[in-house]
Protein backbone atom coordinates (compact mmCIF):
# COMPACT_ATOMS: atom_id res chain seq x y z
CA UNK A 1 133.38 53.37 132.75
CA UNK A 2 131.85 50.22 131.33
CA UNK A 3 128.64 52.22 130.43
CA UNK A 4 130.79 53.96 127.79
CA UNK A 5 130.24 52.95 124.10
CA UNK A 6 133.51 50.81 123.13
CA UNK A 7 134.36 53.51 120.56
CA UNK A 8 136.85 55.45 122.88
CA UNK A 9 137.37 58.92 124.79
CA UNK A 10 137.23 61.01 121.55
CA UNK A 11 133.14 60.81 121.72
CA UNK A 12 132.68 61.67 125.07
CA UNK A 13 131.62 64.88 125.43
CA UNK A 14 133.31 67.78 127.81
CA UNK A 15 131.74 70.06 130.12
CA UNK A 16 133.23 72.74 127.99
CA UNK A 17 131.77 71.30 124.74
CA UNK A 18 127.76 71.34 126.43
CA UNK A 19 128.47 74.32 128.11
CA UNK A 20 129.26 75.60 124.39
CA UNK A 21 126.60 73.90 122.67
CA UNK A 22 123.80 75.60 125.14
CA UNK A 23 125.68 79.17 124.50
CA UNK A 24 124.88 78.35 120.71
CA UNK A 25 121.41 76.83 121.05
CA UNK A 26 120.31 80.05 123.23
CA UNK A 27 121.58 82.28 120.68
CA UNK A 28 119.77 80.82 117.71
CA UNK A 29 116.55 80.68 120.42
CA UNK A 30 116.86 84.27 120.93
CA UNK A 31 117.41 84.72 116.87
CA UNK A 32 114.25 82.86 116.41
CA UNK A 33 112.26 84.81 119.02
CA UNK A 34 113.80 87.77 117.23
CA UNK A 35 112.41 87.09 113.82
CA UNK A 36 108.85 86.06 114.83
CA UNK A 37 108.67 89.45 117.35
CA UNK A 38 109.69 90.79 113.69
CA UNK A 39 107.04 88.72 112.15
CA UNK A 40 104.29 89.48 114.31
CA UNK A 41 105.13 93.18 114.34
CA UNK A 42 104.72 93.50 110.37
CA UNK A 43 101.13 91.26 110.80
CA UNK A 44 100.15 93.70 113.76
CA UNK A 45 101.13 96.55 111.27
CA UNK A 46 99.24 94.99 108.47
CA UNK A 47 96.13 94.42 110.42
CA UNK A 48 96.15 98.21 112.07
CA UNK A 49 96.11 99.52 108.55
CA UNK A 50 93.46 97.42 107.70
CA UNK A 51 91.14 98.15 110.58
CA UNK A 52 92.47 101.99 109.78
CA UNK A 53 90.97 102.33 106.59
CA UNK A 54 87.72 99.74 107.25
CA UNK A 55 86.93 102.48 110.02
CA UNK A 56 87.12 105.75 107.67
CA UNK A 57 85.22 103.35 105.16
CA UNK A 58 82.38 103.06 107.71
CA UNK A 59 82.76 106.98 108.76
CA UNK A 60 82.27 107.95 105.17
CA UNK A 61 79.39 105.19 105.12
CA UNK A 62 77.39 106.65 108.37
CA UNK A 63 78.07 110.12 107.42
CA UNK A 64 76.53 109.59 104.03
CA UNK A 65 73.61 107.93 105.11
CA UNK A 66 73.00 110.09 108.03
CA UNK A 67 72.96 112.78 105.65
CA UNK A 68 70.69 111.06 102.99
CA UNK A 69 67.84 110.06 105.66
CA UNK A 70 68.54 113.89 106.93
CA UNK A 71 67.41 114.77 102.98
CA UNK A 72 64.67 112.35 102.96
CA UNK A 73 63.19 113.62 106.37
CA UNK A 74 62.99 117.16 105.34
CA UNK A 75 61.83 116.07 102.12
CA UNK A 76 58.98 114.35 103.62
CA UNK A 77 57.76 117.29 105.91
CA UNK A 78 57.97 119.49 103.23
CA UNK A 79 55.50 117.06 101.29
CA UNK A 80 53.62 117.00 104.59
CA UNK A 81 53.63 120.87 104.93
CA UNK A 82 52.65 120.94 101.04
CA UNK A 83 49.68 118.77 101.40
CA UNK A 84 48.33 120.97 104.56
């Protein structure tokens, strides 16, 4: 009892009182996890749509330049078959 501050029993915590104060420090810890699971959802979502519509980008890309060396092959054998 001499360890205790000489400011009396009415700041001495209870059992009850940190048993209560965990009860609300895990609930705002599991509101926090909450809001970054939220968080990293909408990035996860952002980034998705992003890589989405980079890979129809490089579709459109490959298709159009498979399809312009395609025109420039035959081109060139028809030149070839020309010059024959």
């Amino acid at each position: 009892m001499e360890m205790l501050p000489p400011s009396g029993w009415g700041d001495v915590a209870t059992r009850q009182r940190v048993d209560a104060l965990e009860r609300d420090m895990d609930l705002r810890f599991q509101l926090v996890d909450q809001r970054f699971d939220m968080l990293e959802a909408k990035v996860e979502a952002r980034i998705d749509a992003g890589f989405a519509a980079l890979e129809a980008r490089m579709v459109r890309w490959f298709v159009g330049t498979g399809v312009a060396r395609l025109g420039a092959l035959s081109g060139l054998g028809g030149l070839v078959l020309a010059l024959r």
